[in-house]
Protein backbone atom coordinates (compact mmCIF):
# COMPACT_ATOMS: atom_id res chain seq x y z
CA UNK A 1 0.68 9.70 -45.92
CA UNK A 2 4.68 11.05 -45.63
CA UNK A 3 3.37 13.99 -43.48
CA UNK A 4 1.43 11.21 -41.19
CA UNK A 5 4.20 9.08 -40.64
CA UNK A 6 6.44 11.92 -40.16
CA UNK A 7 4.15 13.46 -37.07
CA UNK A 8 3.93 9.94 -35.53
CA UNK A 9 7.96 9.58 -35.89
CA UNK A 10 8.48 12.92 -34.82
CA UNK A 11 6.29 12.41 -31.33
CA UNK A 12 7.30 8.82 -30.63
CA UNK A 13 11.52 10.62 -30.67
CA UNK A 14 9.64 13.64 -28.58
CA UNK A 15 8.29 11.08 -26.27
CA UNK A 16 11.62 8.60 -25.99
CA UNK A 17 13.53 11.69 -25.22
CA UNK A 18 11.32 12.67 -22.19
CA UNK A 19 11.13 9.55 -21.41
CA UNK A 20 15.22 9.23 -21.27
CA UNK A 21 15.71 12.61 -19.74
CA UNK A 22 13.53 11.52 -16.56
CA UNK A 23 15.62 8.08 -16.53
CA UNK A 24 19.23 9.77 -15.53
CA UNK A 25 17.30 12.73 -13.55
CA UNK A 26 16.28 12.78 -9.75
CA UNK A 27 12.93 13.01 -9.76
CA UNK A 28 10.82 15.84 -7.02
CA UNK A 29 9.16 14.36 -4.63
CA UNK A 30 6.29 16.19 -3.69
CA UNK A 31 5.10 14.81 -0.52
CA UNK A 32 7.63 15.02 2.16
CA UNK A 33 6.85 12.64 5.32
CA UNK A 34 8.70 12.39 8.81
CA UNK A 35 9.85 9.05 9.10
CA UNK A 36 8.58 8.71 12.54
CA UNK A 37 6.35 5.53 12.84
CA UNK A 38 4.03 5.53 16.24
CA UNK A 39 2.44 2.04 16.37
CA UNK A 40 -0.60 1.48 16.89
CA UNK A 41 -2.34 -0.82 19.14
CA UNK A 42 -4.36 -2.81 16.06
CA UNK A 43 -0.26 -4.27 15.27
CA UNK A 44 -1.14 -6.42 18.52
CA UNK A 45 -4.46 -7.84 17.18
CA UNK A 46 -4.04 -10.82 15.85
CA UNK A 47 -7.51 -10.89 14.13
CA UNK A 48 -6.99 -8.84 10.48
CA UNK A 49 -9.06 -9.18 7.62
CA UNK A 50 -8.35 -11.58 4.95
CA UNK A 51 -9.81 -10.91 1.68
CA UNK A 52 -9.58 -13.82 -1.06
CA UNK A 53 -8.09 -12.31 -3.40
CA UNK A 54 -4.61 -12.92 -4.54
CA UNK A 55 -2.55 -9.97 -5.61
CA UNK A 56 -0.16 -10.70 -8.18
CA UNK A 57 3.82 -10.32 -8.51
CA UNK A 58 5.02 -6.68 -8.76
CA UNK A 59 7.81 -7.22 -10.86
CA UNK A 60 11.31 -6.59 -9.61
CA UNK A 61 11.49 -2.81 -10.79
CA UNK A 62 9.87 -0.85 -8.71
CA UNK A 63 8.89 3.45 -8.15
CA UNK A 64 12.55 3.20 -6.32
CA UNK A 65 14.55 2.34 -8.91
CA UNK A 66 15.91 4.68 -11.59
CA UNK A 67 14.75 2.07 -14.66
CA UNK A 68 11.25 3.13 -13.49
CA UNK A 69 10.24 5.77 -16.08
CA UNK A 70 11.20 2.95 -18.21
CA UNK A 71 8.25 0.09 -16.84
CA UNK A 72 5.83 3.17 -16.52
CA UNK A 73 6.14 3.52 -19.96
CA UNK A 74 5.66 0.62 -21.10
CA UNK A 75 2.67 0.15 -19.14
CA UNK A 76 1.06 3.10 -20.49
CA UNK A 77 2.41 1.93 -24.04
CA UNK A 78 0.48 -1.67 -23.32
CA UNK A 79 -2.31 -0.06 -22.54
CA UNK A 80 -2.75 2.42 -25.47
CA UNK A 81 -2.46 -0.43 -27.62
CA UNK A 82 -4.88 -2.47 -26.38
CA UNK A 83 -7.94 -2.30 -28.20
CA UNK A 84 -9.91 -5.22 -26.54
CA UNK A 85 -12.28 -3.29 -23.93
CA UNK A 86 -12.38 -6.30 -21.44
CA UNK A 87 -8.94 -6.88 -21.56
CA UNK A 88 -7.88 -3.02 -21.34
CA UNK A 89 -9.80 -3.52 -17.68
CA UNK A 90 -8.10 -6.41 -16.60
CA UNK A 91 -4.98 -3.95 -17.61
CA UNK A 92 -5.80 -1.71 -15.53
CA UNK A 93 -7.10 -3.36 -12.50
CA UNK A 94 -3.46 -5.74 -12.71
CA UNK A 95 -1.58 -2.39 -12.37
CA UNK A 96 -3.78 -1.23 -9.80
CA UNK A 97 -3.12 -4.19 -8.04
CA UNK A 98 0.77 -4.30 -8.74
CA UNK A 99 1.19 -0.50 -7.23
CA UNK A 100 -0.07 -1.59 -3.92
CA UNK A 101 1.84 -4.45 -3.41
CA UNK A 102 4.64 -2.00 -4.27
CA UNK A 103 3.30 0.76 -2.29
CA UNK A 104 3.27 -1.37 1.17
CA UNK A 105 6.91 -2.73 0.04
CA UNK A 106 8.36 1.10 0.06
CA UNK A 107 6.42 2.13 3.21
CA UNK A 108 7.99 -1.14 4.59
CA UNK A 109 11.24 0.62 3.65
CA UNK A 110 10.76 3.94 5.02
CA UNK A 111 10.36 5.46 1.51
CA UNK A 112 6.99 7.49 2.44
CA UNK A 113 7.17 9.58 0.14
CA UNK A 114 7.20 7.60 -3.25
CA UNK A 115 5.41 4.90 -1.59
CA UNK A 116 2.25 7.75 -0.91
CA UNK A 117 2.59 8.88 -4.77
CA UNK A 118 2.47 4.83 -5.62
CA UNK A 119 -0.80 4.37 -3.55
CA UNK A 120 -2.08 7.18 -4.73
CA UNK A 121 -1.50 6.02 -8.19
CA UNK A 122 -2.64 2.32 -7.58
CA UNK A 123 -6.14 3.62 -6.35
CA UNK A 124 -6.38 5.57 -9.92
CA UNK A 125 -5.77 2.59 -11.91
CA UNK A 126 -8.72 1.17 -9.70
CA UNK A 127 -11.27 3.66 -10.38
CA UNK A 128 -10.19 3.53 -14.26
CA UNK A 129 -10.91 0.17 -14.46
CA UNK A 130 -14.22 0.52 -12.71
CA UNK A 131 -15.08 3.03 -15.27
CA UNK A 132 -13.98 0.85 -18.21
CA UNK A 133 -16.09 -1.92 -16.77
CA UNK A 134 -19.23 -0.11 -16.40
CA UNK A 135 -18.80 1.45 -20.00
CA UNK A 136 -18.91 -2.52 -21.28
CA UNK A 137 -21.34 -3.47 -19.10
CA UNK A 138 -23.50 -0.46 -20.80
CA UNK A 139 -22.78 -1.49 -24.46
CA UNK A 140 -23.75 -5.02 -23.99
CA UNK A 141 -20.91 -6.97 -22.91
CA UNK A 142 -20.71 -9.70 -19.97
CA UNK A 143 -18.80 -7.86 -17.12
CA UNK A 144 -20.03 -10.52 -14.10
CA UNK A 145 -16.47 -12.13 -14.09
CA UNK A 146 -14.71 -9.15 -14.02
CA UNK A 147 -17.21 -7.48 -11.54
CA UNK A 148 -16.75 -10.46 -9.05
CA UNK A 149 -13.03 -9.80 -9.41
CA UNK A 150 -13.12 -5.76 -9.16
CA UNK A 151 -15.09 -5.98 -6.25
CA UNK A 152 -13.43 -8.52 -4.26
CA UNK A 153 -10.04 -6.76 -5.25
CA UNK A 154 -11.80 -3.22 -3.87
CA UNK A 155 -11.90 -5.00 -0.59
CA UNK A 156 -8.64 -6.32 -1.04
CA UNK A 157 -7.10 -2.21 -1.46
CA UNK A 158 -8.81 -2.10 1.67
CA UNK A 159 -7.37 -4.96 3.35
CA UNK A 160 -3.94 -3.89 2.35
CA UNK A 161 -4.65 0.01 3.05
CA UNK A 162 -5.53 -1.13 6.59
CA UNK A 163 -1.88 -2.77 7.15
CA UNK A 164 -0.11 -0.06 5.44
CA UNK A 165 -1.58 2.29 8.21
CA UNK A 166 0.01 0.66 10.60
CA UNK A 167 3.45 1.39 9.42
CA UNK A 168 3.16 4.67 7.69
CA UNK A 169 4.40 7.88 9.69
CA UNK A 170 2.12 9.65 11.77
CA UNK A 171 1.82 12.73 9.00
CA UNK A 172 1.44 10.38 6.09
CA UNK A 173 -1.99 8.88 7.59
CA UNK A 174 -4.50 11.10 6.84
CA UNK A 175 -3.37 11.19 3.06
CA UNK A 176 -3.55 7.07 3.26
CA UNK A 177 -7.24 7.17 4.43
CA UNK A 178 -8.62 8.96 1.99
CA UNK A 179 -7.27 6.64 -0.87
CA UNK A 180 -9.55 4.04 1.12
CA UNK A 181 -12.10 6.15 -0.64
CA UNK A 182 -11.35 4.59 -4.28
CA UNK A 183 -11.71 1.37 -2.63
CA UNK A 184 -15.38 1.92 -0.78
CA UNK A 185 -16.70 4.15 -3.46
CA UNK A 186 -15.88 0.92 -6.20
CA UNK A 187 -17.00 -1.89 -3.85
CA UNK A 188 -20.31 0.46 -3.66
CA UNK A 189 -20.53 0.18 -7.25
CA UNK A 190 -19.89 -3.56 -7.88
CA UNK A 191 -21.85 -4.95 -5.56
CA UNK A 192 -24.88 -2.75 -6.77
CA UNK A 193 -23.78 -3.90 -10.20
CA UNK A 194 -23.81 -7.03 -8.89
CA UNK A 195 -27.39 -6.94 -7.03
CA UNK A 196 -28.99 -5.38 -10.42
CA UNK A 197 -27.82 -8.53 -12.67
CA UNK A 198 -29.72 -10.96 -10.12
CA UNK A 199 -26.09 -12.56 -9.45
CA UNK A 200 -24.65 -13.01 -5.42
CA UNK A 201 -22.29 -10.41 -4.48
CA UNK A 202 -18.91 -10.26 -2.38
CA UNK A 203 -19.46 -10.51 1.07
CA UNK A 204 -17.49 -7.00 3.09
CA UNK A 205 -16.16 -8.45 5.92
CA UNK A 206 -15.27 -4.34 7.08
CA UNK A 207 -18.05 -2.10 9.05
CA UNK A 208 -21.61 -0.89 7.32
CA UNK A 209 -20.64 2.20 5.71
């Protein structure tokens, strides 16, 4: 029991001092953009999508600031110790959801770099909680809320994708598109989900794939 509680104590100080360490450090970046933005003629098109879907308030610490490490923690803390299946996929898809609005901020302020790596991350948290979904759906458990949501928010990544191309640098781009990838590959998923259970599905307002 001493030995136990001495492992866990021992890799919680391990993890804290990581943790601190990457606090008062500057981190690599490890995509380097030009800042160079060519516009493109879709900024004078009036018409954009609109998904409904509301994305939610990131917070005011965001990948920019240096008390990052710090809310990226915690969020990984939150979700370790969430035990409740449904609710560890509305975890997920919230972060998900949170890292784009944060990723379009950042491109909006020329930070291409960390704003790629939060996009990037955003459309992970997406396909996790696609995969937690579909694991409840197998053992049993009612998923059609949840789907309804995940699938109109897959659209929504899109939506927001779509705008963030706009303003990203010319060499950043191609990167960008293929995290639209997450977003078709889910909405694939949850509207086949969807079309399985007998229930109506999310309308996609984007091309036939």
């Amino acid at each position: 029991m001493y030995r136990r509680i001495l492992i866990i104590a021992s890799t919680l100080v391990f993890a804290f001092a990581i943790l601190f360490t990457s606090v008062f450090r500057t981190a690599s970046v490890k995509y380097v953009f030009s800042q160079e933005v060519e516009m493109h003629e879709e900024q004078q098109d009036g018409d954009a999508t609109e998904i409904d879907y509301a994305l939610p308030y990131p917070g005011r610490i965001s990948p920019d600031s240096p008390l990052w490490p710090l809310k990226a923690f915690r969020d990984k803390a939150w979700l370790l110790l969430t035990t409740n299946p449904s609710r560890k996929a509305e975890l997920e898809l919230l972060y998900a959801d949170k890292r784009l609005v944060m990723s379009k901020a950042l491109f909006e302020k020329d930070k291409s770099e960390i704003a790629f790596a939060t996009l990037t991350k955003a459309e992970k948290y997406l396909e996790e909680a696609c995969s937690i979904e579909e694991e409840n759906r197998q053992t049993g458990i009612d998923t059609y809320e949840f789907l309804t949501a995940l699938s109109k928010a897959s659209l929504k990544h899109r939506q927001i994708i779509e705008e963030i191309l706009l303003i990203a640098p010319e060499d950043a781009r191609p990167g960008i598109t293929r995290t639209q990838d997450y977003s078709k590959e889910i909405y694939g998923k949850t509207k086949n989900a969807l079309q399985n259970k007998g229930m109506p599905t999310v309308e996609n307002p984007f091309e036939s794939e």
